[in-house]
C-alpha atoms as a PDB file:
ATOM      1  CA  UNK A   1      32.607  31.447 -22.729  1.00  0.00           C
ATOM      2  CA  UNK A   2      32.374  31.841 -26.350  1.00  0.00           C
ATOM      3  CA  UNK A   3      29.709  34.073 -26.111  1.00  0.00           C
ATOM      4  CA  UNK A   4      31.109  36.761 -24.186  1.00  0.00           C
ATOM      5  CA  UNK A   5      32.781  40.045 -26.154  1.00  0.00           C
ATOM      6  CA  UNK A   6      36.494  40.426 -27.249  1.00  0.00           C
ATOM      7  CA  UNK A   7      38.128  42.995 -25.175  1.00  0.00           C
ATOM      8  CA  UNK A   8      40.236  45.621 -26.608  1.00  0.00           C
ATOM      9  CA  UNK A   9      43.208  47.667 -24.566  1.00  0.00           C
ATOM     10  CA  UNK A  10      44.439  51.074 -26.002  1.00  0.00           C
ATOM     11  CA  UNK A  11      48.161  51.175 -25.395  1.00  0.00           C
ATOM     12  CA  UNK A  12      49.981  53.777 -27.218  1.00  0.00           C
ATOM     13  CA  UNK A  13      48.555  53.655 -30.328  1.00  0.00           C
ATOM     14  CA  UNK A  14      47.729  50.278 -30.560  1.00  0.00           C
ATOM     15  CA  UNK A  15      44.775  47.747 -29.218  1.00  0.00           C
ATOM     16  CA  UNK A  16      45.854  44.575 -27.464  1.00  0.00           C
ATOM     17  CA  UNK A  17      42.654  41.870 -27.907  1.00  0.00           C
ATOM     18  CA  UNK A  18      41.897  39.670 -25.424  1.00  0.00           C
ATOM     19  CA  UNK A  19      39.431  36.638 -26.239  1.00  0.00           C
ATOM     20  CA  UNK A  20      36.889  35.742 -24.003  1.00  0.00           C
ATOM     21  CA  UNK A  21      38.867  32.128 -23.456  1.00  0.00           C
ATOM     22  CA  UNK A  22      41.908  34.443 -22.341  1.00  0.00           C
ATOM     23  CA  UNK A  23      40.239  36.576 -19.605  1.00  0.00           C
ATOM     24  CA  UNK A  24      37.569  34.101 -18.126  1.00  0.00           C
ATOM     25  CA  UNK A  25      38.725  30.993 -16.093  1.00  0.00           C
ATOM     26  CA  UNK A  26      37.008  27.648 -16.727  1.00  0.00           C
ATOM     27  CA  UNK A  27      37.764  25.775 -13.107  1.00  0.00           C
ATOM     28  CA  UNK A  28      36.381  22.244 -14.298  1.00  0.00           C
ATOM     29  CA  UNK A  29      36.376  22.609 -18.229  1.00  0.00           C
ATOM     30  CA  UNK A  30      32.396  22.728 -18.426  1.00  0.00           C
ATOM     31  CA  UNK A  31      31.231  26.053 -18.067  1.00  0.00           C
ATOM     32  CA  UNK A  32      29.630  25.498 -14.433  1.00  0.00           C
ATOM     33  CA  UNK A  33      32.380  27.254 -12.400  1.00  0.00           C
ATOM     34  CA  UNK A  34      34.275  29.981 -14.141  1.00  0.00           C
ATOM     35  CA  UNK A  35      36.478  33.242 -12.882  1.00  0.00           C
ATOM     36  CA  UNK A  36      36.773  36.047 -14.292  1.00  0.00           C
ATOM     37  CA  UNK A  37      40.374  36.922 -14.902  1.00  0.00           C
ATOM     38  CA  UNK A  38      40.581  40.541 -14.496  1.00  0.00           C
ATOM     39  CA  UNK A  39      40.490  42.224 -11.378  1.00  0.00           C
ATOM     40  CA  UNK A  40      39.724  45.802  -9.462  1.00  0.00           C
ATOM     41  CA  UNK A  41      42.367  47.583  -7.776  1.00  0.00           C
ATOM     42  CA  UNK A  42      43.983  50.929  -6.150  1.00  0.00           C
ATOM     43  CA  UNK A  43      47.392  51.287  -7.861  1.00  0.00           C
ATOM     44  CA  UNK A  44      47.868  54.276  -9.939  1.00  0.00           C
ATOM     45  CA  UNK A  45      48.501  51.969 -12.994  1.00  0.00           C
ATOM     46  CA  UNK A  46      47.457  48.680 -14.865  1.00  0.00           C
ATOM     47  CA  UNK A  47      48.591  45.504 -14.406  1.00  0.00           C
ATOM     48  CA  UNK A  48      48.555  43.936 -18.068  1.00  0.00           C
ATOM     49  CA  UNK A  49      49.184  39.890 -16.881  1.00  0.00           C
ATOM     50  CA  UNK A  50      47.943  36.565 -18.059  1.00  0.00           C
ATOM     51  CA  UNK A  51      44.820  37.532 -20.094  1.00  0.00           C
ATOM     52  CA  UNK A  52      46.423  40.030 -21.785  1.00  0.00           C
ATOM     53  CA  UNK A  53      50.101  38.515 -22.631  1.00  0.00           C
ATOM     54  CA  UNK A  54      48.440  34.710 -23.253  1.00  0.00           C
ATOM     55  CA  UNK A  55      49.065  33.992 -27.062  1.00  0.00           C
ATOM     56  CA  UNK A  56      51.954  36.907 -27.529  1.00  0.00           C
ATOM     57  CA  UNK A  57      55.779  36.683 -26.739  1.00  0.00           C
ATOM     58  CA  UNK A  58      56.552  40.089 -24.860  1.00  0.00           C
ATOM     59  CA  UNK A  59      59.593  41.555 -24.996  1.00  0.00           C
ATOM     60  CA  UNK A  60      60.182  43.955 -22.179  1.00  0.00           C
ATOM     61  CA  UNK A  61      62.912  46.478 -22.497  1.00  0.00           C
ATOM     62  CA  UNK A  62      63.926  47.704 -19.151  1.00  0.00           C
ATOM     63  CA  UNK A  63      66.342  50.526 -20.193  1.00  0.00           C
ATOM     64  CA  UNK A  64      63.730  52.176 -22.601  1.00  0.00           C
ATOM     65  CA  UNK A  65      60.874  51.433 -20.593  1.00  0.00           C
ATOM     66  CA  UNK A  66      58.983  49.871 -23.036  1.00  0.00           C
ATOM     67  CA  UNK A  67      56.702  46.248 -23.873  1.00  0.00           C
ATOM     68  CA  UNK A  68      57.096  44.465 -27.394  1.00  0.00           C
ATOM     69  CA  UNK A  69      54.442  42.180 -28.258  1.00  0.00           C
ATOM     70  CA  UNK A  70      53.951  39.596 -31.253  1.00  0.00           C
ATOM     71  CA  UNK A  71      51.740  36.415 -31.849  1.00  0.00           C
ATOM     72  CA  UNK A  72      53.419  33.299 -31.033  1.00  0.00           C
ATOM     73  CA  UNK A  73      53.408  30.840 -33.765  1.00  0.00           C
ATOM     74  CA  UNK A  74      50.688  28.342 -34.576  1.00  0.00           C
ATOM     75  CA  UNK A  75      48.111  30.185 -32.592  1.00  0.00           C
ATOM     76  CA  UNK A  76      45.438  32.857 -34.171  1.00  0.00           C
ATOM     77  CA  UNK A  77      46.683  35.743 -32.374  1.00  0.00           C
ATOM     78  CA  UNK A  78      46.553  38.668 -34.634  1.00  0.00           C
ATOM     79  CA  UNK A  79      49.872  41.570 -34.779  1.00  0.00           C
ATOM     80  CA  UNK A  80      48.468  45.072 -32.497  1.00  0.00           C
ATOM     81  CA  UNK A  81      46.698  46.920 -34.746  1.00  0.00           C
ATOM     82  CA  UNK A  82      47.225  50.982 -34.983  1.00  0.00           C
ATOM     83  CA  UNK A  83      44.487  53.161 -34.664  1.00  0.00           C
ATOM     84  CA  UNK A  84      43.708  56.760 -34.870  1.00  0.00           C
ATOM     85  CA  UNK A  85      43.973  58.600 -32.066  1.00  0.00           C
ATOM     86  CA  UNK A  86      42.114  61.908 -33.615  1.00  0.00           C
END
């Protein structure tokens, strides 16, 4: 699983990254059945669920309409980053 890429989720003007270990599913914990966590659908929007939130506390604001995220504590996820949008 390792050896897959980091993906990386433009959301305003920030990327969310999701390891490999976050958005692939090891059934038996030896690499010989895995699921990929991410699926294909017909809504209009995104569902951002378990691979992306794992390793982040989310705050959701109903009234503004809005997602907070930021690392949980003893684990190596990294604050969003901003990037350019030019």
């Amino acid at each position: 699983i390792g050896t897959f890429p980091k993906l990386h989720f433009a959301v305003d003007d920030r990327w969310i990254e999701v390891d490999p270990y976050d958005y692939i599913w090891d059934v038996n914990g030896v690499g010989r059945t895995c699921i990929l966590m991410i699926a294909q659908h017909d809504y209009d929007f995104f569902i951002l669920g378990t691979p992306v939130l794992t390793g982040y506390y989310a705050y959701h604001n109903l009234d503004r309409s809005t997602i907070s995220f930021t690392p949980l504590k003893g684990l190596e996820k990294k604050p969003l980053e901003r990037f350019d949008s030019d």
